[in-house]
C-alpha atoms as a PDB file:
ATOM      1  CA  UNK A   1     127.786  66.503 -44.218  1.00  0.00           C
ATOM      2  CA  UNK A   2     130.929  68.143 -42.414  1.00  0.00           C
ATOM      3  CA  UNK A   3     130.981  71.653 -41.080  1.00  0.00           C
ATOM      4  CA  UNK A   4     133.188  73.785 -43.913  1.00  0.00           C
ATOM      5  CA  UNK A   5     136.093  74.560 -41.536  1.00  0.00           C
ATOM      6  CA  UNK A   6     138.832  74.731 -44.463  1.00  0.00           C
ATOM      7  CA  UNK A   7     140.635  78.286 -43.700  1.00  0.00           C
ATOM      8  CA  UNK A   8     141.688  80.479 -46.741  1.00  0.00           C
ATOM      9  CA  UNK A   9     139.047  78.946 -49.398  1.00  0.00           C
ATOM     10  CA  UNK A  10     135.747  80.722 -50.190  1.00  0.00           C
ATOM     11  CA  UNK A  11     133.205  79.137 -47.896  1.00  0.00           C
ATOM     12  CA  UNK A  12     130.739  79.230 -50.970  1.00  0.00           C
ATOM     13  CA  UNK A  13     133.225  76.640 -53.100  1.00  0.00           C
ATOM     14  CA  UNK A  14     133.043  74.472 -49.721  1.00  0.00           C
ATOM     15  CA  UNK A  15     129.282  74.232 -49.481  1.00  0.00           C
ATOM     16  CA  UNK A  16     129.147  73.182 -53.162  1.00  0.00           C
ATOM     17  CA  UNK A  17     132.330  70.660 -53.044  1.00  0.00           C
ATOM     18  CA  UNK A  18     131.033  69.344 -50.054  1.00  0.00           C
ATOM     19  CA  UNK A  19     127.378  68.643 -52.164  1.00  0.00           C
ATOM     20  CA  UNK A  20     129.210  67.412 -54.972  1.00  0.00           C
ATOM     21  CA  UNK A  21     130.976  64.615 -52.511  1.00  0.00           C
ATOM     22  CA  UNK A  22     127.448  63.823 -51.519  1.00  0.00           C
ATOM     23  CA  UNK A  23     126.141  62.790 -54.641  1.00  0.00           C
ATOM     24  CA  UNK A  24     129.205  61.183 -55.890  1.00  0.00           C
ATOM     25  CA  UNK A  25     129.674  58.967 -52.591  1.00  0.00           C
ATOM     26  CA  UNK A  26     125.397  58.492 -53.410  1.00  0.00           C
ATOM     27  CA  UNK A  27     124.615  59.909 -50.489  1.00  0.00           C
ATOM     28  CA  UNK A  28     122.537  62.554 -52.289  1.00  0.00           C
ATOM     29  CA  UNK A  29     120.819  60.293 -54.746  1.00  0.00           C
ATOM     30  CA  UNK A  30     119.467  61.904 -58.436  1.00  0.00           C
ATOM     31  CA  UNK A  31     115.900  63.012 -57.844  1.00  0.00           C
ATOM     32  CA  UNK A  32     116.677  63.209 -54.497  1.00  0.00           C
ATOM     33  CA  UNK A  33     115.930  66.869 -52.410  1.00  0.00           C
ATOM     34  CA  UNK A  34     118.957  68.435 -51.916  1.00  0.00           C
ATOM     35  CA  UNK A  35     119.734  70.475 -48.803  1.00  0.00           C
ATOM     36  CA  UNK A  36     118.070  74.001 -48.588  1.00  0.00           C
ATOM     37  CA  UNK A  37     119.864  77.625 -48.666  1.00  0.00           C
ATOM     38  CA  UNK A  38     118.260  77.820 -44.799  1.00  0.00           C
ATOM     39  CA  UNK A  39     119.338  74.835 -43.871  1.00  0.00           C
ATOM     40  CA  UNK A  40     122.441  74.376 -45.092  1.00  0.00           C
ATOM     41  CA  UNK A  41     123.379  78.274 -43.729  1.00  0.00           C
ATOM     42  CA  UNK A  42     122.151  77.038 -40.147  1.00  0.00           C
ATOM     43  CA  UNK A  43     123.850  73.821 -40.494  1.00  0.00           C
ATOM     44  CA  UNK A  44     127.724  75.379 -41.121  1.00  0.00           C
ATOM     45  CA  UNK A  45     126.537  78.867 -39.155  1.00  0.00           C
ATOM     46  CA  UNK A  46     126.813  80.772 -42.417  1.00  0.00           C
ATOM     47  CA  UNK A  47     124.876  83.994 -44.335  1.00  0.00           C
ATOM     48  CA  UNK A  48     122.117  82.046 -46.396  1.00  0.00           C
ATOM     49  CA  UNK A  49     123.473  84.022 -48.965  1.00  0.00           C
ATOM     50  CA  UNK A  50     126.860  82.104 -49.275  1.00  0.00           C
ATOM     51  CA  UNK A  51     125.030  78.970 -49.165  1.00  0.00           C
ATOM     52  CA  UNK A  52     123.142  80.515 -52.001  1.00  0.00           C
ATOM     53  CA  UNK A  53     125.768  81.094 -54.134  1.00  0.00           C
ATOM     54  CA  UNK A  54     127.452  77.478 -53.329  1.00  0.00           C
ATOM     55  CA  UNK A  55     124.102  75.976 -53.883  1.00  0.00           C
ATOM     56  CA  UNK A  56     123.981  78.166 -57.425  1.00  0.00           C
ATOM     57  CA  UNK A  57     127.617  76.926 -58.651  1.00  0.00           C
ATOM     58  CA  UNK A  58     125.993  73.721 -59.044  1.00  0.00           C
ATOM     59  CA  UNK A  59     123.119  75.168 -60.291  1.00  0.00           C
ATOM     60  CA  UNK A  60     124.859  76.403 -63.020  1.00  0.00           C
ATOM     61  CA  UNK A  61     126.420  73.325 -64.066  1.00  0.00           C
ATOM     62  CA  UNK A  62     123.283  71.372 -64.186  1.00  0.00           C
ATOM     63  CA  UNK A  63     124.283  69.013 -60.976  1.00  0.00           C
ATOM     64  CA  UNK A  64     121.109  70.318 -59.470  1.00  0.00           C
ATOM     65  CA  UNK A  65     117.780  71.799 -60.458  1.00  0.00           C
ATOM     66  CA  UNK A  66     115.342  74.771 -58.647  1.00  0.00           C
ATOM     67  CA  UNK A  67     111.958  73.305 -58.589  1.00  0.00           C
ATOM     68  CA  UNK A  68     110.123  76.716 -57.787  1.00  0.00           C
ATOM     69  CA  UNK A  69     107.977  75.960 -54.774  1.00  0.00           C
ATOM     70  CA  UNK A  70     109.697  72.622 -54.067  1.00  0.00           C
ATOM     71  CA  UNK A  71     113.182  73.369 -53.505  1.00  0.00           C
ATOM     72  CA  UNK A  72     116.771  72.256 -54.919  1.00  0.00           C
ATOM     73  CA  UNK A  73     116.986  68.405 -56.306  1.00  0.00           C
ATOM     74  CA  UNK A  74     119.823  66.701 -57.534  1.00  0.00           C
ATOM     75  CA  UNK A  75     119.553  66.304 -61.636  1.00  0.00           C
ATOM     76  CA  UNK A  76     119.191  62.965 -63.645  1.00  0.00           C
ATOM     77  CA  UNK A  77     122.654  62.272 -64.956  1.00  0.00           C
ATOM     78  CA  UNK A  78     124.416  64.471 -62.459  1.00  0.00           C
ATOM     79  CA  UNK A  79     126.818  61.816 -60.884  1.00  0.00           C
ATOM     80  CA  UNK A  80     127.888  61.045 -64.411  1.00  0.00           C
ATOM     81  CA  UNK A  81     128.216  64.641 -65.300  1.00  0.00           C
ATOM     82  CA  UNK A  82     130.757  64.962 -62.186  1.00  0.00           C
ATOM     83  CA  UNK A  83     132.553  61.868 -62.534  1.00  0.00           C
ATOM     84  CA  UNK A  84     133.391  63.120 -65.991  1.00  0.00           C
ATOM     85  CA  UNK A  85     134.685  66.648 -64.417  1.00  0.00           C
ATOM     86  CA  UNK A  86     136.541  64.974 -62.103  1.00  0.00           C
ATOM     87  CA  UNK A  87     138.025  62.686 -64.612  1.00  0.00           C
ATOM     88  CA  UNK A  88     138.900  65.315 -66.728  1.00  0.00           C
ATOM     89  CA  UNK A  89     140.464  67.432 -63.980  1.00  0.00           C
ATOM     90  CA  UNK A  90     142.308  64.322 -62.789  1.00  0.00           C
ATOM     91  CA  UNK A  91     143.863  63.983 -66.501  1.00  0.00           C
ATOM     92  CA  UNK A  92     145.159  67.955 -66.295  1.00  0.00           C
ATOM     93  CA  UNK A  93     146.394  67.886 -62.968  1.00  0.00           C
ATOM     94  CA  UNK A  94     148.320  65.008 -63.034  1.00  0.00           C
ATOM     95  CA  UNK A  95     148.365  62.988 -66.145  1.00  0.00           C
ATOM     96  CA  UNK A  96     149.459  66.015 -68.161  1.00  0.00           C
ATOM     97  CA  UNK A  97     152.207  66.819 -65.858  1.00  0.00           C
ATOM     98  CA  UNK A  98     153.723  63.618 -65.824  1.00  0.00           C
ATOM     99  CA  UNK A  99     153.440  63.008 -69.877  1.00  0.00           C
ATOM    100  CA  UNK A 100     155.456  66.628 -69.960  1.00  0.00           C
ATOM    101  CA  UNK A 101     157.931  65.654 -67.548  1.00  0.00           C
ATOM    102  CA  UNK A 102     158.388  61.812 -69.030  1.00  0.00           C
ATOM    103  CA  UNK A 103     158.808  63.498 -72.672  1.00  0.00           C
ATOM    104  CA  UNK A 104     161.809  66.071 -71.351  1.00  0.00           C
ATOM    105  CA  UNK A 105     163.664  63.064 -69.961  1.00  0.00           C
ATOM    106  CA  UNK A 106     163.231  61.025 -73.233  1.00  0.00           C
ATOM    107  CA  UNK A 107     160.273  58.479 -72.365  1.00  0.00           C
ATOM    108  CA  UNK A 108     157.370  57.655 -74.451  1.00  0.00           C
ATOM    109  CA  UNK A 109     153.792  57.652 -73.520  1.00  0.00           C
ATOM    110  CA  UNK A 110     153.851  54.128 -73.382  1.00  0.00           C
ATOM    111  CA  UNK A 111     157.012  53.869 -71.018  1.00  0.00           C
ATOM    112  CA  UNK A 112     155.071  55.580 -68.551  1.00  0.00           C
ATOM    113  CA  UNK A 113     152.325  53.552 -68.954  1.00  0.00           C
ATOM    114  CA  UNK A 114     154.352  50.350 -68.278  1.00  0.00           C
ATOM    115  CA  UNK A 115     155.905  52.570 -65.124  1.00  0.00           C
ATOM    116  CA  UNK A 116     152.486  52.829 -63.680  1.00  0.00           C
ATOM    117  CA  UNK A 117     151.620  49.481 -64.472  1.00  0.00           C
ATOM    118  CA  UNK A 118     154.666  47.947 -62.095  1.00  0.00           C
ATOM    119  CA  UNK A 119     153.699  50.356 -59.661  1.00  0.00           C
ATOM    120  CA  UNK A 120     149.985  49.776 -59.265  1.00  0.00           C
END
């Protein structure tokens, strides 16, 4: 895992961005123990209270699970659930955009679609 060093972004959405890239890359496997609040606050040089609060982001959408006594763990299903939030955020950053803009200058969905095709 990289140090966060991204200026101007809460250090808290780092630490949990930076877990999420870790289990979608399968580096952080389901089951698997994630990284602790200590540890990862030692690790980037950061209040183990950020970490906290990175570490419950995820938490709170189910990509990992407190196991009292045991620590954090990645959650069954939790590469699919991000791949899917990715996905979706991929569709409303850019798909959206470029469906908008194709529509004002006339095209139809499927004129794009054969635009990205000779493209890719």
């Amino acid at each position: 895992m990289d140090r966060v060093v991204e200026e101007g972004r809460a250090l808290f959405v780092q630490i949990a961005e930076q877990l999420e890239a870790s289990v979608l890359d399968g580096s952080l496997a389901e089951g698997e123990r994630a990284p602790s609040t200590n540890e990862l606050a030692s690790f980037h040089r950061i209040n183990p209270a950020t970490a906290a609060k990175g570490i419950n982001l995820l938490v709170d959408r189910g990509i990992l699970l407190k196991r009292r006594g045991l620590g954090m763990f990645v959650a069954p299903g939790a590469r699919e659930i991000l791949t899917a939030q990715r996905r979706a955020q991929f569709a409303a950053n850019y798909l959206d955009p470029v469906i908008t803009e194709g529509r004002a200058v006339g095209l139809s969905v499927e004129s794009i679609i054969e635009m990205l095709r000779a493209r890719a």
